[in-house]
PDB file of N, CA and C in Angstrom:
ATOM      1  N   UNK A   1     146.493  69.862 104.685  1.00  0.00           N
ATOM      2  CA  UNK A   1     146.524  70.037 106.133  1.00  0.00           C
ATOM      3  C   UNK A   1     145.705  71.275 106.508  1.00  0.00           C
ATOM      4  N   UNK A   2     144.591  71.066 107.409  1.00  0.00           N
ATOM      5  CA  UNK A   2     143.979  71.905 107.838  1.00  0.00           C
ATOM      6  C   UNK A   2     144.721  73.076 108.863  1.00  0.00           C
ATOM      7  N   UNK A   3     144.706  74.340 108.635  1.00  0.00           N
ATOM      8  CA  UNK A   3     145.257  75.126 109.683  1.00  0.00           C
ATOM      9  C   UNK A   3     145.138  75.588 111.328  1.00  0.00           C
ATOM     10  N   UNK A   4     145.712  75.925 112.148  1.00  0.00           N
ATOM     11  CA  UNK A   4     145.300  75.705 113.605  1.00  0.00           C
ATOM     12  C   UNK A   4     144.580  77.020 113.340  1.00  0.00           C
ATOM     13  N   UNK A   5     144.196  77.230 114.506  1.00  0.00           N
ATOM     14  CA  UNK A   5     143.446  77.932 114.825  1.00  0.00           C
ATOM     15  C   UNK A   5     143.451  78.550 116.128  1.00  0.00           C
ATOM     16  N   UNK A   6     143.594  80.145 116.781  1.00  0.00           N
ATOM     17  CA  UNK A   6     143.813  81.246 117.649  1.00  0.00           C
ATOM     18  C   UNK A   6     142.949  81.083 118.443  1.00  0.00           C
ATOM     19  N   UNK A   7     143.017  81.015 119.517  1.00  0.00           N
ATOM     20  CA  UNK A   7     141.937  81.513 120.915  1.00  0.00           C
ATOM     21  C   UNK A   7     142.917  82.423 121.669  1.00  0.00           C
ATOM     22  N   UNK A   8     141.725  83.626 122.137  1.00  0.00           N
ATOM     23  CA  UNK A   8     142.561  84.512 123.066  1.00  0.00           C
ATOM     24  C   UNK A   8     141.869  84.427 124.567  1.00  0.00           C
ATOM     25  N   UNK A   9     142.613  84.480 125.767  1.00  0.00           N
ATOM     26  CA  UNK A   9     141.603  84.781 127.043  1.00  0.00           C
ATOM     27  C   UNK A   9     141.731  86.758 126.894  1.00  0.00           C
ATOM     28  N   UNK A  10     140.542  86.799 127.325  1.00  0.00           N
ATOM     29  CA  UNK A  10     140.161  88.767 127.496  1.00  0.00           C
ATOM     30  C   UNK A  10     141.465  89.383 127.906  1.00  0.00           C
ATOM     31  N   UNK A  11     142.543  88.840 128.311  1.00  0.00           N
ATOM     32  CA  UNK A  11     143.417  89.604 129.277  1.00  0.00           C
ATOM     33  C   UNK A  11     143.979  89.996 127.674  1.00  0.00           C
ATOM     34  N   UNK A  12     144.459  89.012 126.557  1.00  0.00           N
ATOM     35  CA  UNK A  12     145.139  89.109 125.308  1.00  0.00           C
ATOM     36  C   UNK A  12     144.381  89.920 124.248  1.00  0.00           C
ATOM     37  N   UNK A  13     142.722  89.911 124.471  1.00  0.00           N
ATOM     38  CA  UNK A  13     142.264  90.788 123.631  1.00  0.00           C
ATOM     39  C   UNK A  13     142.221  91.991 123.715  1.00  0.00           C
ATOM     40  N   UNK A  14     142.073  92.370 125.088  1.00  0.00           N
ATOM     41  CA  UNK A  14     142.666  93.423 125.824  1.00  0.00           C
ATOM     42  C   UNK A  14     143.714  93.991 124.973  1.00  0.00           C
ATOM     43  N   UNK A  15     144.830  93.869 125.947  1.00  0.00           N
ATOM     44  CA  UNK A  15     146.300  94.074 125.082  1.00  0.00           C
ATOM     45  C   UNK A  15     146.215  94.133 123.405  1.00  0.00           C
ATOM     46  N   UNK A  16     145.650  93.770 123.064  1.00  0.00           N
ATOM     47  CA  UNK A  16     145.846  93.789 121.237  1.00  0.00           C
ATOM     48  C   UNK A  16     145.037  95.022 120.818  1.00  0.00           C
ATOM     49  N   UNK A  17     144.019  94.994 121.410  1.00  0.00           N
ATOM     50  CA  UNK A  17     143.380  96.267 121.155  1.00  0.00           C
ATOM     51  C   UNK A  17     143.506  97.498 121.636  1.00  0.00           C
ATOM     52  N   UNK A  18     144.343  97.461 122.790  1.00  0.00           N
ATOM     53  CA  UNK A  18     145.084  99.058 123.414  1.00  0.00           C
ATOM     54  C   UNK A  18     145.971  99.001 122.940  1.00  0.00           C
ATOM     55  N   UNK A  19     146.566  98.302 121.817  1.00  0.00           N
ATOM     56  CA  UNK A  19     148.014  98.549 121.349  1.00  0.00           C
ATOM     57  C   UNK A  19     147.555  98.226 119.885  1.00  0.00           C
ATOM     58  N   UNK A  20     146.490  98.706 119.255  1.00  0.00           N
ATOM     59  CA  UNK A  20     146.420  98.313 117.877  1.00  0.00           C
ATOM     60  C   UNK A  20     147.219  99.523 116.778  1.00  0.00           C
ATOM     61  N   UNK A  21     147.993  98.969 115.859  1.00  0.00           N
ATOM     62  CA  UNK A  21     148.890  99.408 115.818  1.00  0.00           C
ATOM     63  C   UNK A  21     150.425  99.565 116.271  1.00  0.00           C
ATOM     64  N   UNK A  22     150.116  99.285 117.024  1.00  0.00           N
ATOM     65  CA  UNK A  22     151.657  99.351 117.565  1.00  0.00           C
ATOM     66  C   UNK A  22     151.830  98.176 117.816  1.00  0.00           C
ATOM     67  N   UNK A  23     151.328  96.728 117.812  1.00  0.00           N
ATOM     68  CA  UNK A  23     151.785  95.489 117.792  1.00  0.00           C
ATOM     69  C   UNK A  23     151.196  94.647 116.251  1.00  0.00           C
ATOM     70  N   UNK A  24     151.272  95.073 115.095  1.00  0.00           N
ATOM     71  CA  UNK A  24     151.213  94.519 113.679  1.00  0.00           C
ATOM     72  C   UNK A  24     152.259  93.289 113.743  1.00  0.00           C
ATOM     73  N   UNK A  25     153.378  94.069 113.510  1.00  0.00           N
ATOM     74  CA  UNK A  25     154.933  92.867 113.606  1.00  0.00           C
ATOM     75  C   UNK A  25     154.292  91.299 114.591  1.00  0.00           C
ATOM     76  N   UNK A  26     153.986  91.619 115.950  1.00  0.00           N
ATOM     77  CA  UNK A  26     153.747  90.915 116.702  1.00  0.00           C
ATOM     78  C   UNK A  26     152.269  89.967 116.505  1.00  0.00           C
ATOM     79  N   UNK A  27     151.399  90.323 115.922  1.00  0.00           N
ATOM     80  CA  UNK A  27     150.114  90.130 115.805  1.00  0.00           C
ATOM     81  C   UNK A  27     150.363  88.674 114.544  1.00  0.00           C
ATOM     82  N   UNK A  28     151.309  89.586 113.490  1.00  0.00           N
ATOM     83  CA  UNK A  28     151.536  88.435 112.512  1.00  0.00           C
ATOM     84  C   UNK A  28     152.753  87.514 112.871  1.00  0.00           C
ATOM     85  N   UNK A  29     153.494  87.411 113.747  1.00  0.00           N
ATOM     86  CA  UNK A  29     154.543  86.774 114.355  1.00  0.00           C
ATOM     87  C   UNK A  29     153.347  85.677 115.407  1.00  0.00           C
ATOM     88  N   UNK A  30     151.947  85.764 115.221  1.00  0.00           N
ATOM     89  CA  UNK A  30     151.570  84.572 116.345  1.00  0.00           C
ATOM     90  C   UNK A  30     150.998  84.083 115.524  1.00  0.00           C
ATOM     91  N   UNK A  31     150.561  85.218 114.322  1.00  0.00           N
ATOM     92  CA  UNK A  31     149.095  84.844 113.659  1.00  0.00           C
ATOM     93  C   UNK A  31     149.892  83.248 112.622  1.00  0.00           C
ATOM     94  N   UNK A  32     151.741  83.525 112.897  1.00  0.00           N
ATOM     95  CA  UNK A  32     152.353  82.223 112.106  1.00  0.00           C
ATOM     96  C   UNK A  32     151.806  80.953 112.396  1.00  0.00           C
ATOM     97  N   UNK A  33     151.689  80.852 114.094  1.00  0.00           N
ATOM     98  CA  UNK A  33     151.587  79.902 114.565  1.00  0.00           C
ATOM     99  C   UNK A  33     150.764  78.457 113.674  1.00  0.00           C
ATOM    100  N   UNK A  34     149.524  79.164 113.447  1.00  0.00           N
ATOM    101  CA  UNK A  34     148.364  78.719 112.385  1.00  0.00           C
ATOM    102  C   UNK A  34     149.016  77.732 111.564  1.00  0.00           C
ATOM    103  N   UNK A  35     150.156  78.196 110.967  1.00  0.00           N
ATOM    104  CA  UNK A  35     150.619  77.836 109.743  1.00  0.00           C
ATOM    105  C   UNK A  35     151.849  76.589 110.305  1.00  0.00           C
ATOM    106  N   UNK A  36     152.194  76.256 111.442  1.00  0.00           N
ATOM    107  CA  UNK A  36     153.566  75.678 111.830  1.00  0.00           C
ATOM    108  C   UNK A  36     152.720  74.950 112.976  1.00  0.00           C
ATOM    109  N   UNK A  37     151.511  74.080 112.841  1.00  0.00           N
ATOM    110  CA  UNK A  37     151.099  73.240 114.410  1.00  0.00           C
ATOM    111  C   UNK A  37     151.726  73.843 115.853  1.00  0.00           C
ATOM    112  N   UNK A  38     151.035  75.035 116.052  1.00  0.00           N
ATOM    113  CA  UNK A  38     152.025  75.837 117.267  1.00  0.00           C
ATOM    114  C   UNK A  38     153.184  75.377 117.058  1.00  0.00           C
ATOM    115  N   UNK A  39     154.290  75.421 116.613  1.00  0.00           N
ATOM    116  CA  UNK A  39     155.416  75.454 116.424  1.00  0.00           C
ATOM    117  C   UNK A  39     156.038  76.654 116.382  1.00  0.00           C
ATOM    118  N   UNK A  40     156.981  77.678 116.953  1.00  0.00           N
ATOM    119  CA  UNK A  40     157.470  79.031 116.607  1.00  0.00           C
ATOM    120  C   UNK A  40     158.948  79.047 115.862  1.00  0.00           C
ATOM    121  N   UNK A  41     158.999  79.413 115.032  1.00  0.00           N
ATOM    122  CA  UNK A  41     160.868  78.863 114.166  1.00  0.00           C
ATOM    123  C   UNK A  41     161.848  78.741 115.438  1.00  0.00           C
ATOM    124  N   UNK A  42     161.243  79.914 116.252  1.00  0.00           N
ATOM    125  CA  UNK A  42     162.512  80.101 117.577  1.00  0.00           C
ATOM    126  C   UNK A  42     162.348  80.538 118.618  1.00  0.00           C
ATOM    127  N   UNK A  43     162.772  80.821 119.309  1.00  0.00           N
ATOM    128  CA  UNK A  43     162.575  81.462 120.802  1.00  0.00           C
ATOM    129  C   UNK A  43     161.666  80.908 121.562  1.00  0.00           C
ATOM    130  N   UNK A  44     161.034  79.872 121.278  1.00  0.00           N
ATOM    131  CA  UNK A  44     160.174  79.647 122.362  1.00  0.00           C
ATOM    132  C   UNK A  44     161.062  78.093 123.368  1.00  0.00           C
ATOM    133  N   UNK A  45     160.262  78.586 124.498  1.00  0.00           N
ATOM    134  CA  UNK A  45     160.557  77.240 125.284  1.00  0.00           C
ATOM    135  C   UNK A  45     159.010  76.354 126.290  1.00  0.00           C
ATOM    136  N   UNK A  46     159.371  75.255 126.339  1.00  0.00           N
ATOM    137  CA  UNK A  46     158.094  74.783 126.706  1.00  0.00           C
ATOM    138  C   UNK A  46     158.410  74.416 127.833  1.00  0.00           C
ATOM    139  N   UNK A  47     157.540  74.712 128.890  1.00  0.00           N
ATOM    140  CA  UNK A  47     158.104  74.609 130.524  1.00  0.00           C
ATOM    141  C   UNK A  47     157.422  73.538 131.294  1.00  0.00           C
ATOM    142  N   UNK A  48     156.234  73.288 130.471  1.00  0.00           N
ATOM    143  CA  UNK A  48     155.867  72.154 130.921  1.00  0.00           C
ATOM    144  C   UNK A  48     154.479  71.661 129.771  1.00  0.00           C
ATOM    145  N   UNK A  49     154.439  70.366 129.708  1.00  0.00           N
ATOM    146  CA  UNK A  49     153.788  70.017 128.796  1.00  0.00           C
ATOM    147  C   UNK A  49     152.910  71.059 128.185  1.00  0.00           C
ATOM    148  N   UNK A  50     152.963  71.087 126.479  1.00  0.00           N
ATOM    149  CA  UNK A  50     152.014  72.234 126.057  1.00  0.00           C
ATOM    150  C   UNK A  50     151.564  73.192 126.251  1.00  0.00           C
ATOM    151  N   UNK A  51     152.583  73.996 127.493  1.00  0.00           N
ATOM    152  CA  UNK A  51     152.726  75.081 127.329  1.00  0.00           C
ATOM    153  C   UNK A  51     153.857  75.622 127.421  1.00  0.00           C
ATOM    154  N   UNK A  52     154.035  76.952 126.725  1.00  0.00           N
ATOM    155  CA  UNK A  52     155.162  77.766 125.951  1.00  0.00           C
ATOM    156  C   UNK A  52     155.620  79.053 126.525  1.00  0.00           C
ATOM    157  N   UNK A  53     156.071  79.601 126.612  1.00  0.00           N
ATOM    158  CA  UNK A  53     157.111  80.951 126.982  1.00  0.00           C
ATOM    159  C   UNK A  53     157.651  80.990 125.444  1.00  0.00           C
ATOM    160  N   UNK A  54     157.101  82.417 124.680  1.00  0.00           N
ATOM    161  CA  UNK A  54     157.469  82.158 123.508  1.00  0.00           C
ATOM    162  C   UNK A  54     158.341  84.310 123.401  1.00  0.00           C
ATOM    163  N   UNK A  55     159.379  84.648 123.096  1.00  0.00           N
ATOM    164  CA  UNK A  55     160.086  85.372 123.073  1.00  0.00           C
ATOM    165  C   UNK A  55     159.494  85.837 121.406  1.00  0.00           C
ATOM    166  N   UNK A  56     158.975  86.681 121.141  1.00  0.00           N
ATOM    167  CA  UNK A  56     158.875  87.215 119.798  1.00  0.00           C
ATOM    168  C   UNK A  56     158.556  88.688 119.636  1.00  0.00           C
ATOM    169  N   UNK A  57     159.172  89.488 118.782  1.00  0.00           N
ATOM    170  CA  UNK A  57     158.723  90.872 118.203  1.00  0.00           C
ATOM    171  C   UNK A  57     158.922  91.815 119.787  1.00  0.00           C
ATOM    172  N   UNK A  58     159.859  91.752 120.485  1.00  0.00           N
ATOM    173  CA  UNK A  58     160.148  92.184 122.316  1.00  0.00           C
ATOM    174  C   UNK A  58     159.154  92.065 122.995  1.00  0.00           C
ATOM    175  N   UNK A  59     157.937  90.851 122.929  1.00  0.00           N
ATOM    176  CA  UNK A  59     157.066  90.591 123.678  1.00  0.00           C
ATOM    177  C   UNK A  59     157.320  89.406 124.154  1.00  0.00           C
ATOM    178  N   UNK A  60     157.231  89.011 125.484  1.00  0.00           N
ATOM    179  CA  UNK A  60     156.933  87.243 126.066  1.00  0.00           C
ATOM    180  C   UNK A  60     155.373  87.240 125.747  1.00  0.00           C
ATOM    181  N   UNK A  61     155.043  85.994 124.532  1.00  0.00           N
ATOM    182  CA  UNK A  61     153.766  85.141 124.108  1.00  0.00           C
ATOM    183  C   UNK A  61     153.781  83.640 125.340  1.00  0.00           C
ATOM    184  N   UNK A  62     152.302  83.960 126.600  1.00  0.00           N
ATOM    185  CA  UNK A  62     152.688  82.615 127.058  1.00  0.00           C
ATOM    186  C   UNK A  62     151.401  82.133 126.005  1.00  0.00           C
ATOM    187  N   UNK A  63     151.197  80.756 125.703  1.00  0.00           N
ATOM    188  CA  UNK A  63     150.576  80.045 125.350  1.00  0.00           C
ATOM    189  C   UNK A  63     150.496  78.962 125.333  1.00  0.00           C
ATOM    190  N   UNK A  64     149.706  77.896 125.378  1.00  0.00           N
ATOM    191  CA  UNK A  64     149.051  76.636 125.553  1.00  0.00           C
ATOM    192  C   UNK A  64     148.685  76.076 123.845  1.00  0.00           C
ATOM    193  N   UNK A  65     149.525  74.710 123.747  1.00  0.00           N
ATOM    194  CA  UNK A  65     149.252  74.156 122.145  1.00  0.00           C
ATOM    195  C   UNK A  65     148.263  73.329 122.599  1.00  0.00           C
ATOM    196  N   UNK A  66     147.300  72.622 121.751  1.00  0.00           N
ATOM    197  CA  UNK A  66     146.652  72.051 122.102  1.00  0.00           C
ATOM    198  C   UNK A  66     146.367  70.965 120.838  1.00  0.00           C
ATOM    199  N   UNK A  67     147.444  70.013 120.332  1.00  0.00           N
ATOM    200  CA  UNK A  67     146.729  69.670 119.125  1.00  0.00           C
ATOM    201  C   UNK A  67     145.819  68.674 118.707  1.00  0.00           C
ATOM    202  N   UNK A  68     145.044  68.042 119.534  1.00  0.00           N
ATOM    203  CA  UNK A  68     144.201  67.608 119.546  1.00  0.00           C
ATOM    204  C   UNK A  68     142.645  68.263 118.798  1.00  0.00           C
ATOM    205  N   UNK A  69     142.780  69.685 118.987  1.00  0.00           N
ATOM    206  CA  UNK A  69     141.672  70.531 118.932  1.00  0.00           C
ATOM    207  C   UNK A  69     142.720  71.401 117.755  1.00  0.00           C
ATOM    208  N   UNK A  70     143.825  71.098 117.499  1.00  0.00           N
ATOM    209  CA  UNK A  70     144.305  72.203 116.539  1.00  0.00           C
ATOM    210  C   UNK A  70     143.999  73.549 116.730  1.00  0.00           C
ATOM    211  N   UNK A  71     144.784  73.981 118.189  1.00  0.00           N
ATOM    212  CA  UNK A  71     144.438  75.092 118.459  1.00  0.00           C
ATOM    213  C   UNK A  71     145.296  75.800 118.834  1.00  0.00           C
ATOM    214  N   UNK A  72     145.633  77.308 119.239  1.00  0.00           N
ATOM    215  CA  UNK A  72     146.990  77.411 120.017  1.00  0.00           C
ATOM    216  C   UNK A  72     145.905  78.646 120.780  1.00  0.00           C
ATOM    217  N   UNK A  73     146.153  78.509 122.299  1.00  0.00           N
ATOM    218  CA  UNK A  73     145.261  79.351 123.199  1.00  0.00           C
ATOM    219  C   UNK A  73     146.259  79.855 123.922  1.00  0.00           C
ATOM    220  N   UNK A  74     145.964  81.380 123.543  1.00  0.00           N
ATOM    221  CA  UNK A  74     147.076  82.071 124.280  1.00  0.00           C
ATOM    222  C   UNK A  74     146.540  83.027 125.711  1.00  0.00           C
ATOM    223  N   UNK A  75     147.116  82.859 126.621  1.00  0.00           N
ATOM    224  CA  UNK A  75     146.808  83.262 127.991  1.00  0.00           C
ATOM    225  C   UNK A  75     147.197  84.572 128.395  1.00  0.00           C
ATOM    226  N   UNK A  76     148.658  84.838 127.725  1.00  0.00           N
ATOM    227  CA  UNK A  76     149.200  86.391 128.331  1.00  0.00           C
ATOM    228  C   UNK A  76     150.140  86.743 127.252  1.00  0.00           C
ATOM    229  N   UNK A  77     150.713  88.015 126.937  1.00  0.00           N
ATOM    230  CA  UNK A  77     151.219  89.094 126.664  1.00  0.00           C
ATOM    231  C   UNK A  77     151.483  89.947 127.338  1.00  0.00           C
ATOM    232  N   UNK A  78     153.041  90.475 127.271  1.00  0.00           N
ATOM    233  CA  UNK A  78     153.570  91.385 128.285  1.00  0.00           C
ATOM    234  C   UNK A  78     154.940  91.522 126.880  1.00  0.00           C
ATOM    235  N   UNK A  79     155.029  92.920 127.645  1.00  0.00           N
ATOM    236  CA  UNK A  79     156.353  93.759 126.671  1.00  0.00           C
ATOM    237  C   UNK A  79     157.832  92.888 127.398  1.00  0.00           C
ATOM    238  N   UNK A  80     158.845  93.015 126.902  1.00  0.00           N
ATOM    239  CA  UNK A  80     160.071  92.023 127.213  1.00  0.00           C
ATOM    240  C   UNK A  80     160.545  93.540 127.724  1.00  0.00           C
ATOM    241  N   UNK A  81     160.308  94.157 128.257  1.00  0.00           N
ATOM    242  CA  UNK A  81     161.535  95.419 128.681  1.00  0.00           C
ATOM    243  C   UNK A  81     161.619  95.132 130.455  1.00  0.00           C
TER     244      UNK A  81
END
């Protein structure tokens, strides 16, 4: 089985890179995704077709599965506080 594969929009590359370092835990908590057909073990909920509200590492992950393209495209990041 071939693995999915990450797309970020600028708003997420953003965020990863003003917080490098300080989001590792979180970085490899999406980088799972790859490995599970966007699937997350837990916390996530899907609000409307193929896309997700995903609760991980005290961040809300929104993202979009896409498996057609075997992809998981993530739109936003924000701290859960």
């Amino acid at each position: 089985m071939q693995p999915w594969t990450i797309e970020s929009t600028p708003e997420v590359d953003a965020f990863l890179v003003d917080n490098a370092g300080l989001v590792d835990d979180l970085v490899a908590s999406i980088e799972s995704l790859t490995t599970t057909e966007g699937f997350p073990d837990i916390g996530a909920m899907e609000v409307e077709p193929t896309l997700f509200y995903w609760l991980t590492e005290d961040h809300i992950v929104v993202y979009r599965r896409l498996p057609a393209a075997k992809t998981v495209r993530l739109i936003s990041i924000k701290p859960d506080s």
